[in-house]
PDB file of N, CA and C in Angstrom:
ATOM      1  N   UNK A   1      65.326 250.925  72.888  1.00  0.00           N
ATOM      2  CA  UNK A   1      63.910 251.254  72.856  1.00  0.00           C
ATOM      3  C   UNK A   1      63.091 250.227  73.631  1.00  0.00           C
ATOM      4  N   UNK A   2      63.332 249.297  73.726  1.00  0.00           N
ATOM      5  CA  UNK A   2      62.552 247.930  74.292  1.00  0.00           C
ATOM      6  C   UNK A   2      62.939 248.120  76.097  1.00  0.00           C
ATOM      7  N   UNK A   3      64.311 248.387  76.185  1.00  0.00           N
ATOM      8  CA  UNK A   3      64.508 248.864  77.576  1.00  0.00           C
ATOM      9  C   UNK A   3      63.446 249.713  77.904  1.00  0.00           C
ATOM     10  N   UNK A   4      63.041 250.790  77.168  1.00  0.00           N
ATOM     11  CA  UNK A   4      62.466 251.850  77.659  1.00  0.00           C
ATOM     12  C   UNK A   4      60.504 251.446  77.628  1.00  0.00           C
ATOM     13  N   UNK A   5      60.311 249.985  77.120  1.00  0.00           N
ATOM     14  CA  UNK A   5      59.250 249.919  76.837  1.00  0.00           C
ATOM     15  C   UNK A   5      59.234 248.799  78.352  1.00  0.00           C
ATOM     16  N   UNK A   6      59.736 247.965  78.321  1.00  0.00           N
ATOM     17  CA  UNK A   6      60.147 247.187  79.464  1.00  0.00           C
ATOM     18  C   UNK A   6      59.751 247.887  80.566  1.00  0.00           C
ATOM     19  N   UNK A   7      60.434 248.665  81.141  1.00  0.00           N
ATOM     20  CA  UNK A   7      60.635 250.230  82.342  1.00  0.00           C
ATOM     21  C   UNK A   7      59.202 250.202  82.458  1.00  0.00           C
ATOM     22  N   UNK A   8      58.349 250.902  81.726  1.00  0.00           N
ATOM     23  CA  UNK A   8      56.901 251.477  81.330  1.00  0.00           C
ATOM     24  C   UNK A   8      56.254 250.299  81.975  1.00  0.00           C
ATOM     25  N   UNK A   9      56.184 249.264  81.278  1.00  0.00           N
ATOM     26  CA  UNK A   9      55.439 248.207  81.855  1.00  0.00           C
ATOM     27  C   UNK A   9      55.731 247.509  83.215  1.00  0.00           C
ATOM     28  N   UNK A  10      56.803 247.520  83.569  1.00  0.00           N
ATOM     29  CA  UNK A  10      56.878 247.663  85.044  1.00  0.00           C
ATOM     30  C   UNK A  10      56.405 248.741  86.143  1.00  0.00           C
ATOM     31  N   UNK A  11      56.709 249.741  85.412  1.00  0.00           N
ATOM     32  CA  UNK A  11      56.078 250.926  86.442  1.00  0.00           C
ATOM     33  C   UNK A  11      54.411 250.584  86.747  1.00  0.00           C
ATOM     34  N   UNK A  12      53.554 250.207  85.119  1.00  0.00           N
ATOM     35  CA  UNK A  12      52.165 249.983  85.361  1.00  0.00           C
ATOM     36  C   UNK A  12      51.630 248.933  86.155  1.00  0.00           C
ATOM     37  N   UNK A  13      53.050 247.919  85.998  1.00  0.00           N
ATOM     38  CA  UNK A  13      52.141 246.644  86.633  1.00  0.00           C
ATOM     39  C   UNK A  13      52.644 246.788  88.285  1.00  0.00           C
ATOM     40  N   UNK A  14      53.472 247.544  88.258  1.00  0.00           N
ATOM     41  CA  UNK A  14      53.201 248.425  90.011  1.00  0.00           C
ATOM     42  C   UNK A  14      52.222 248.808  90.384  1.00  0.00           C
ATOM     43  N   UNK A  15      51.834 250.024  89.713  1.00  0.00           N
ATOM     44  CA  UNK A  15      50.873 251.161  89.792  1.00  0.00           C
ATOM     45  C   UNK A  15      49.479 250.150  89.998  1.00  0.00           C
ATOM     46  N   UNK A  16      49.266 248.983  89.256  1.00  0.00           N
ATOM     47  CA  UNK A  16      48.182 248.432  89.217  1.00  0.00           C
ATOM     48  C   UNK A  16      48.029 247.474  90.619  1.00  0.00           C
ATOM     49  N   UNK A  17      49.155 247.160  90.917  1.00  0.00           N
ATOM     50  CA  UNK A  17      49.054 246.193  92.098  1.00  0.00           C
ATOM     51  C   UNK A  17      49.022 247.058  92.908  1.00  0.00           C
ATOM     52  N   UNK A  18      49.751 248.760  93.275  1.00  0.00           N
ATOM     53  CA  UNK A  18      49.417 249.553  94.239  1.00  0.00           C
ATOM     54  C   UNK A  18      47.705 250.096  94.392  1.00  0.00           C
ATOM     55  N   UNK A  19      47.542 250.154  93.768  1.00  0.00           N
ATOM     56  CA  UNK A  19      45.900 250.459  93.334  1.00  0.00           C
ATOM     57  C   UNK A  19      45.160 248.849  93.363  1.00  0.00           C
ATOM     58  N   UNK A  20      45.721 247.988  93.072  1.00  0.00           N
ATOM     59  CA  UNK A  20      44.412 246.786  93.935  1.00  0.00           C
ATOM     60  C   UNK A  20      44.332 246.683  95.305  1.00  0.00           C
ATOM     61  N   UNK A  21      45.553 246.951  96.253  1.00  0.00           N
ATOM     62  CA  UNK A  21      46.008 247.207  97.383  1.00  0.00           C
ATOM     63  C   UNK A  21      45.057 247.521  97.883  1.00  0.00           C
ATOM     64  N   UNK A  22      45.197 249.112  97.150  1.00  0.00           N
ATOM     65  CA  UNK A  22      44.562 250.273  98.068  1.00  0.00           C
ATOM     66  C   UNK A  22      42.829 249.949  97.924  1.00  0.00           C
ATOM     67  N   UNK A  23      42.249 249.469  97.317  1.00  0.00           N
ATOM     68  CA  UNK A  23      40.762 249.097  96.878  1.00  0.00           C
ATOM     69  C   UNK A  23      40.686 247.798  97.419  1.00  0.00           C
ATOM     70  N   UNK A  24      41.193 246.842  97.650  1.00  0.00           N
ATOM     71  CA  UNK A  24      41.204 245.842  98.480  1.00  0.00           C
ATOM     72  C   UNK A  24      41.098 246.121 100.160  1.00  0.00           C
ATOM     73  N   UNK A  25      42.062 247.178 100.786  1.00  0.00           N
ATOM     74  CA  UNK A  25      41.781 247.743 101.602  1.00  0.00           C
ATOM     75  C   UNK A  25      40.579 248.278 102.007  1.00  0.00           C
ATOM     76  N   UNK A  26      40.313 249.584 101.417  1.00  0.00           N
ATOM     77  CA  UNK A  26      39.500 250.247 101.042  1.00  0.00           C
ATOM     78  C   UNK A  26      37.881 249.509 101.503  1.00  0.00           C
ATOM     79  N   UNK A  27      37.378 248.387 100.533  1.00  0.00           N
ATOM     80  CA  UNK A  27      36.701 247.275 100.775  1.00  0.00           C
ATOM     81  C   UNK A  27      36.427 246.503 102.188  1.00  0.00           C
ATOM     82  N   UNK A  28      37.958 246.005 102.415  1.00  0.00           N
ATOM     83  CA  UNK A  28      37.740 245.565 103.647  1.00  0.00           C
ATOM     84  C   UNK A  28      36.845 246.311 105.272  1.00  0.00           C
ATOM     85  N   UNK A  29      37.353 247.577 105.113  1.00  0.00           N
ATOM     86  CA  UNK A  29      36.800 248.193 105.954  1.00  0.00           C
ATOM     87  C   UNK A  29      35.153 247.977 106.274  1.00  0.00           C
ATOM     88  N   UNK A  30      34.490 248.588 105.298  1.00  0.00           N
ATOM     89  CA  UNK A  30      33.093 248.478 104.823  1.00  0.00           C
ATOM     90  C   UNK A  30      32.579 247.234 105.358  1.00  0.00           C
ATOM     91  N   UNK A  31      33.381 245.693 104.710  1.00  0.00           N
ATOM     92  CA  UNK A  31      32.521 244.648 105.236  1.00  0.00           C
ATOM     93  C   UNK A  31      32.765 244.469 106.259  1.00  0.00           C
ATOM     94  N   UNK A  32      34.251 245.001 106.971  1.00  0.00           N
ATOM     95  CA  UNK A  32      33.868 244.148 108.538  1.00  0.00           C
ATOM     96  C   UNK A  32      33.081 244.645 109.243  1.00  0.00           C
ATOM     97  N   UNK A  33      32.752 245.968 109.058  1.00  0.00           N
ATOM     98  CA  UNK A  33      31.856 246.704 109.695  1.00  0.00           C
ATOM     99  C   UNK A  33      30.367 246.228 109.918  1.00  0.00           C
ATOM    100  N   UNK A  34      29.797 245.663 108.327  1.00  0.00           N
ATOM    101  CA  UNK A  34      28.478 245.038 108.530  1.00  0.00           C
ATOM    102  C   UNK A  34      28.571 243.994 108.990  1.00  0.00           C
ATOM    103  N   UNK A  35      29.623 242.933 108.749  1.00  0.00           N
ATOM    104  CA  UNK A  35      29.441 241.876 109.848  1.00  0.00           C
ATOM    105  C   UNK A  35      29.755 242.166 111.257  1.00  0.00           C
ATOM    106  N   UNK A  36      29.824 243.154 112.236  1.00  0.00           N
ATOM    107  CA  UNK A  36      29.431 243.501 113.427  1.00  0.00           C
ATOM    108  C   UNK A  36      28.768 244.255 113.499  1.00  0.00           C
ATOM    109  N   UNK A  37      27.411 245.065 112.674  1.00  0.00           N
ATOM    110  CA  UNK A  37      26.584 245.826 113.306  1.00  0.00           C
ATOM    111  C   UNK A  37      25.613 245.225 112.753  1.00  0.00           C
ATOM    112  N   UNK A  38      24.701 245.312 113.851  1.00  0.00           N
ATOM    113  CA  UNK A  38      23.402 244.045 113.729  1.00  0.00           C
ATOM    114  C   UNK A  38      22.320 245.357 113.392  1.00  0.00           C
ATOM    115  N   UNK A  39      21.377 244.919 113.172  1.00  0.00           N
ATOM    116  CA  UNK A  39      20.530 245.696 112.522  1.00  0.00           C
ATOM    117  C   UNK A  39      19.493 246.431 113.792  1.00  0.00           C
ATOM    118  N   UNK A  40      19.143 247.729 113.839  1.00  0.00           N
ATOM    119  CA  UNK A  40      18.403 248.266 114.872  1.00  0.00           C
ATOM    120  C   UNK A  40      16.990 248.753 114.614  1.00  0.00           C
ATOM    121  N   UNK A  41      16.095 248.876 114.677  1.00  0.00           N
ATOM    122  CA  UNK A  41      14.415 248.954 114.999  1.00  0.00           C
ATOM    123  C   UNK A  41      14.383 249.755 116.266  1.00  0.00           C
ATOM    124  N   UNK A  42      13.212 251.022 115.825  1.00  0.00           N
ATOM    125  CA  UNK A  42      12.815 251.933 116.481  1.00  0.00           C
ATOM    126  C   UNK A  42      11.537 251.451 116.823  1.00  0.00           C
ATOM    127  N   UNK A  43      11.045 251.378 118.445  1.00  0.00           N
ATOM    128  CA  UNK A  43       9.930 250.751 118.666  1.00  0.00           C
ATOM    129  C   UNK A  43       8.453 251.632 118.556  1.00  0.00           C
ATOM    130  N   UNK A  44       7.643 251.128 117.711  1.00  0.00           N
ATOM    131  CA  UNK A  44       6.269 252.204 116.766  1.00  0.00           C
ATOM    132  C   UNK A  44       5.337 251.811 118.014  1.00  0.00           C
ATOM    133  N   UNK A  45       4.543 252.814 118.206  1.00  0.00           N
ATOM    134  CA  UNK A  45       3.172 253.178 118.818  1.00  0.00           C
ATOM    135  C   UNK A  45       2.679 252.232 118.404  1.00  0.00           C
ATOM    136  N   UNK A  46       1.367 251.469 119.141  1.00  0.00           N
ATOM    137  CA  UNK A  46       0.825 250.699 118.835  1.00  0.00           C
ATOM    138  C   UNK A  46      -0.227 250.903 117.781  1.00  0.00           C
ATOM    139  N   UNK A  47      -0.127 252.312 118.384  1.00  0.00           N
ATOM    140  CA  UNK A  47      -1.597 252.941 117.139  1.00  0.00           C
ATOM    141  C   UNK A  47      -0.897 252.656 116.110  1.00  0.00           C
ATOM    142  N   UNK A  48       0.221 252.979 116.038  1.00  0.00           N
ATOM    143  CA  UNK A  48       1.019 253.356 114.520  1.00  0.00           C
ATOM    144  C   UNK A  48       0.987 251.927 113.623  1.00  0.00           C
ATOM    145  N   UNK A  49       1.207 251.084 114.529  1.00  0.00           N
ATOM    146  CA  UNK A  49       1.243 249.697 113.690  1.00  0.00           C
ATOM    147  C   UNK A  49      -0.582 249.421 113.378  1.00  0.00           C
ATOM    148  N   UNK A  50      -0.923 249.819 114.129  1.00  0.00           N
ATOM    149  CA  UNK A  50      -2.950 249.674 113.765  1.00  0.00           C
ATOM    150  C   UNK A  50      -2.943 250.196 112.711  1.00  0.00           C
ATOM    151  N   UNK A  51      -2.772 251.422 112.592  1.00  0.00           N
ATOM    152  CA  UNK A  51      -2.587 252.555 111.096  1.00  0.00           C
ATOM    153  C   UNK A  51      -2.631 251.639 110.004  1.00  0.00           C
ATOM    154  N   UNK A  52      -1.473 251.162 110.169  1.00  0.00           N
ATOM    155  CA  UNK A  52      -0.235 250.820 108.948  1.00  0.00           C
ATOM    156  C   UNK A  52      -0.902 249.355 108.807  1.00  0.00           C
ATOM    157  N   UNK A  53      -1.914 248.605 109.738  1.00  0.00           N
ATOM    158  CA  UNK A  53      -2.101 247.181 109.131  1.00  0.00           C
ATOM    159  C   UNK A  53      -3.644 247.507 108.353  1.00  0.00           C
ATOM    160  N   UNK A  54      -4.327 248.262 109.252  1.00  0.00           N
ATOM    161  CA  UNK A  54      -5.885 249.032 108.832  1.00  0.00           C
ATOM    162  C   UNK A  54      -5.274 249.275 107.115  1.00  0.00           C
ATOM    163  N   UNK A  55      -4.251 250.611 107.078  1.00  0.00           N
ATOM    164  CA  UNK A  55      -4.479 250.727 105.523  1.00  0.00           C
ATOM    165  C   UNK A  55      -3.822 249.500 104.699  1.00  0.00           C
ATOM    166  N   UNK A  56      -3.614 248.962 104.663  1.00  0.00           N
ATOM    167  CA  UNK A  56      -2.939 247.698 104.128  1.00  0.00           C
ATOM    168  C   UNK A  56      -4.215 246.896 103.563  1.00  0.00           C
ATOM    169  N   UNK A  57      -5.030 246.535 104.561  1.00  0.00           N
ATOM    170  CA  UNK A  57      -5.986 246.029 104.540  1.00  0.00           C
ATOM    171  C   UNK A  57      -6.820 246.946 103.353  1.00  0.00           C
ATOM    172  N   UNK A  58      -7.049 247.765 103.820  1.00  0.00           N
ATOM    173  CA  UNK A  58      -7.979 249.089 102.708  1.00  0.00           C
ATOM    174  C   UNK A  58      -7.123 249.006 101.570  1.00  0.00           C
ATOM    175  N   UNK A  59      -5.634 248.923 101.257  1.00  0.00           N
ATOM    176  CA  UNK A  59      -5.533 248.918  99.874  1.00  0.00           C
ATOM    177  C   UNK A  59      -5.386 247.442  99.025  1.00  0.00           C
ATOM    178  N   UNK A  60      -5.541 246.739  99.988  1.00  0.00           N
ATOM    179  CA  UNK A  60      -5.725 245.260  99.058  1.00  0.00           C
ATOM    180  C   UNK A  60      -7.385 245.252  99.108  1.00  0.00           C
ATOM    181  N   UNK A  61      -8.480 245.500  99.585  1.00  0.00           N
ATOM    182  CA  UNK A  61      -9.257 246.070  99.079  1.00  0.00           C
ATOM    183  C   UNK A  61     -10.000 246.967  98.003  1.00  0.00           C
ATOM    184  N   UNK A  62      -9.103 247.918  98.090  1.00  0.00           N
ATOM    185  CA  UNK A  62      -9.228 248.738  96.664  1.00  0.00           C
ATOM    186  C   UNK A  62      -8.470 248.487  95.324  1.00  0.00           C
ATOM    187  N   UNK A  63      -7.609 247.015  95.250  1.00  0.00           N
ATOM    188  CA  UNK A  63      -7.046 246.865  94.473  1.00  0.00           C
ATOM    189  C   UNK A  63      -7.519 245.478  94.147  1.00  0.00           C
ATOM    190  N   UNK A  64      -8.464 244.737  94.784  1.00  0.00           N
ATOM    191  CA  UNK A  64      -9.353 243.730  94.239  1.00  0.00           C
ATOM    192  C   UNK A  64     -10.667 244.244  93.593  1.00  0.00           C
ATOM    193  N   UNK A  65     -10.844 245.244  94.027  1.00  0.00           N
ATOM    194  CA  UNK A  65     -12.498 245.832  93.329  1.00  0.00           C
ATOM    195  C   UNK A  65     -11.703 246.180  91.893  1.00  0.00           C
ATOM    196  N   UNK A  66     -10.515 246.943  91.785  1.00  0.00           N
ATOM    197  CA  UNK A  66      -9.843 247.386  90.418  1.00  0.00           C
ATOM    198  C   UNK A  66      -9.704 246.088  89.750  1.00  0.00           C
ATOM    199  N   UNK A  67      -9.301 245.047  89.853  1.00  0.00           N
ATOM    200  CA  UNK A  67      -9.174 243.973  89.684  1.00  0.00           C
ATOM    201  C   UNK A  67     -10.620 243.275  88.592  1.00  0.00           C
ATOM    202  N   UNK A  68     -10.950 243.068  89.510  1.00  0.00           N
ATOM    203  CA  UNK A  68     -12.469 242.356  89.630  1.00  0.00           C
ATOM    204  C   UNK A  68     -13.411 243.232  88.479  1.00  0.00           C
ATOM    205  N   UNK A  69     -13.232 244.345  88.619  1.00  0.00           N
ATOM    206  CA  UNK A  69     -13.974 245.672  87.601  1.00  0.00           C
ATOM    207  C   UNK A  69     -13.218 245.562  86.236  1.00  0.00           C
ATOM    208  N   UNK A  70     -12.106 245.430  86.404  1.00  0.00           N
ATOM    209  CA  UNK A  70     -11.382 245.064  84.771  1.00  0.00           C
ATOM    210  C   UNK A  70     -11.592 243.673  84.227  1.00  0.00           C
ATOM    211  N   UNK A  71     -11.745 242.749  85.020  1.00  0.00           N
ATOM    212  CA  UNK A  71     -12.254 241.402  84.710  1.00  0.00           C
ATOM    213  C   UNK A  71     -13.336 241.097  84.043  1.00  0.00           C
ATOM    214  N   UNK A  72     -14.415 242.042  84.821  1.00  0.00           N
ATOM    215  CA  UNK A  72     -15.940 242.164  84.415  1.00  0.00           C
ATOM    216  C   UNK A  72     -16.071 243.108  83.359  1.00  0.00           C
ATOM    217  N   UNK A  73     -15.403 244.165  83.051  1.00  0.00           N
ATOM    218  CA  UNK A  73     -15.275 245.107  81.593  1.00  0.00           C
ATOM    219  C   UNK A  73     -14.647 243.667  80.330  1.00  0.00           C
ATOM    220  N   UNK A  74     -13.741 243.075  80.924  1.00  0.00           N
ATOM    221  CA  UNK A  74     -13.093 242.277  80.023  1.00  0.00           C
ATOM    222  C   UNK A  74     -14.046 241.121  79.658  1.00  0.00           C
ATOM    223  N   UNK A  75     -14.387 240.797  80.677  1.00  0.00           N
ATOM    224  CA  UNK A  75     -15.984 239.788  80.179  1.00  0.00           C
ATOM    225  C   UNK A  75     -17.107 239.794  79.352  1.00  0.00           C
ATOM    226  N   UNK A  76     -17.391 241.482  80.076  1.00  0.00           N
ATOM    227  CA  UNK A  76     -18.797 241.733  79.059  1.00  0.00           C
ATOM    228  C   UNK A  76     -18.397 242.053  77.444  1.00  0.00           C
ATOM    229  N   UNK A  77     -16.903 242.501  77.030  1.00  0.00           N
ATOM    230  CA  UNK A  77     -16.643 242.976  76.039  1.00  0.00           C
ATOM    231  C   UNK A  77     -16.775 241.954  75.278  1.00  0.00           C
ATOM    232  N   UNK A  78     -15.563 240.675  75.717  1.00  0.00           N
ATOM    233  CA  UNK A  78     -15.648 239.507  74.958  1.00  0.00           C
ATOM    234  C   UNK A  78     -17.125 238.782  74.859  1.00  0.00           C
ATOM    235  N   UNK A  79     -18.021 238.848  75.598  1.00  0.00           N
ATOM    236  CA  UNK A  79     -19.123 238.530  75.386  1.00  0.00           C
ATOM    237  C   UNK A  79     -19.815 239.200  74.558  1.00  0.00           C
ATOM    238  N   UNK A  80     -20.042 240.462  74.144  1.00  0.00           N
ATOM    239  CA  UNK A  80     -20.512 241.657  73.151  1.00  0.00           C
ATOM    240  C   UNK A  80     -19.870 240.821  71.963  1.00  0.00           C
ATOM    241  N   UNK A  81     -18.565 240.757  71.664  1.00  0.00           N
ATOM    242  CA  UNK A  81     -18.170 240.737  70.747  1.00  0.00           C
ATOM    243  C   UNK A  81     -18.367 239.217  69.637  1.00  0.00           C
ATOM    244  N   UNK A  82     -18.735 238.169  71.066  1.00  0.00           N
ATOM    245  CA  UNK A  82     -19.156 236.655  70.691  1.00  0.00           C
ATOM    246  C   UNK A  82     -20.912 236.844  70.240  1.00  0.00           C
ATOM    247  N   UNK A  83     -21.066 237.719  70.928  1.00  0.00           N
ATOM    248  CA  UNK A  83     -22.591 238.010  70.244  1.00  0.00           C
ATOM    249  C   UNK A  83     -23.231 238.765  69.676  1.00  0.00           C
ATOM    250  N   UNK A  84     -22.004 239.788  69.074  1.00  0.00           N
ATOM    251  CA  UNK A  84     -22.101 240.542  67.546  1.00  0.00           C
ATOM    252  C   UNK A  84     -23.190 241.518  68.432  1.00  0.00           C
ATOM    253  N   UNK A  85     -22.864 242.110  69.555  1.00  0.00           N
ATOM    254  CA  UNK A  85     -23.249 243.427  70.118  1.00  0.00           C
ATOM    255  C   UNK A  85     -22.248 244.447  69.661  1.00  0.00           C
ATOM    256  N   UNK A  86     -21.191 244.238  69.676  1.00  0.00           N
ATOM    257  CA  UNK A  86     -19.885 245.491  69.101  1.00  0.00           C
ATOM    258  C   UNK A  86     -19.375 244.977  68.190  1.00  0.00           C
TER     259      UNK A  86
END
């Protein structure tokens, strides 16, 4: 019986080293690949980059007034509340 348990566990610890093999392989491919392909950029309209810095600009804009407006709600409240208005 131990023969036959022996057997078993050899077959797996095959099976397991054939299968790190193959995923070790497998792996390799993938990285050598990114270490020789360098990264590529499609060259944008100039307008396009104007676009894209214009709204940038407009939404850090609209996200300091949101800002600034919750600050000032948060102010006047705590102030109401230090002077027994609410």
């Amino acid at each position: 019986m131990m023969k036959f348990f022996s057997g078993c566990v050899a077959a797996v610890r095959a099976c397991v080293a054939s299968v790190r093999a193959s995923v070790l392989a497998v792996v390799a491919v993938p990285s050598s690949m990114l270490l020789t392909v360098g990264s590529a950029h499609a060259a944008l309209p100039t307008e396009v980059t104007t676009a894209i810095t214009a709204a940038g600009t407009d939404m850090v804009a609209a996200v300091t007034a949101i800002i600034v407006s919750f600050v000032a709600f948060w102010g006047l409240k705590k102030l109401g509340s230090k002077l027994g208005w609410l």
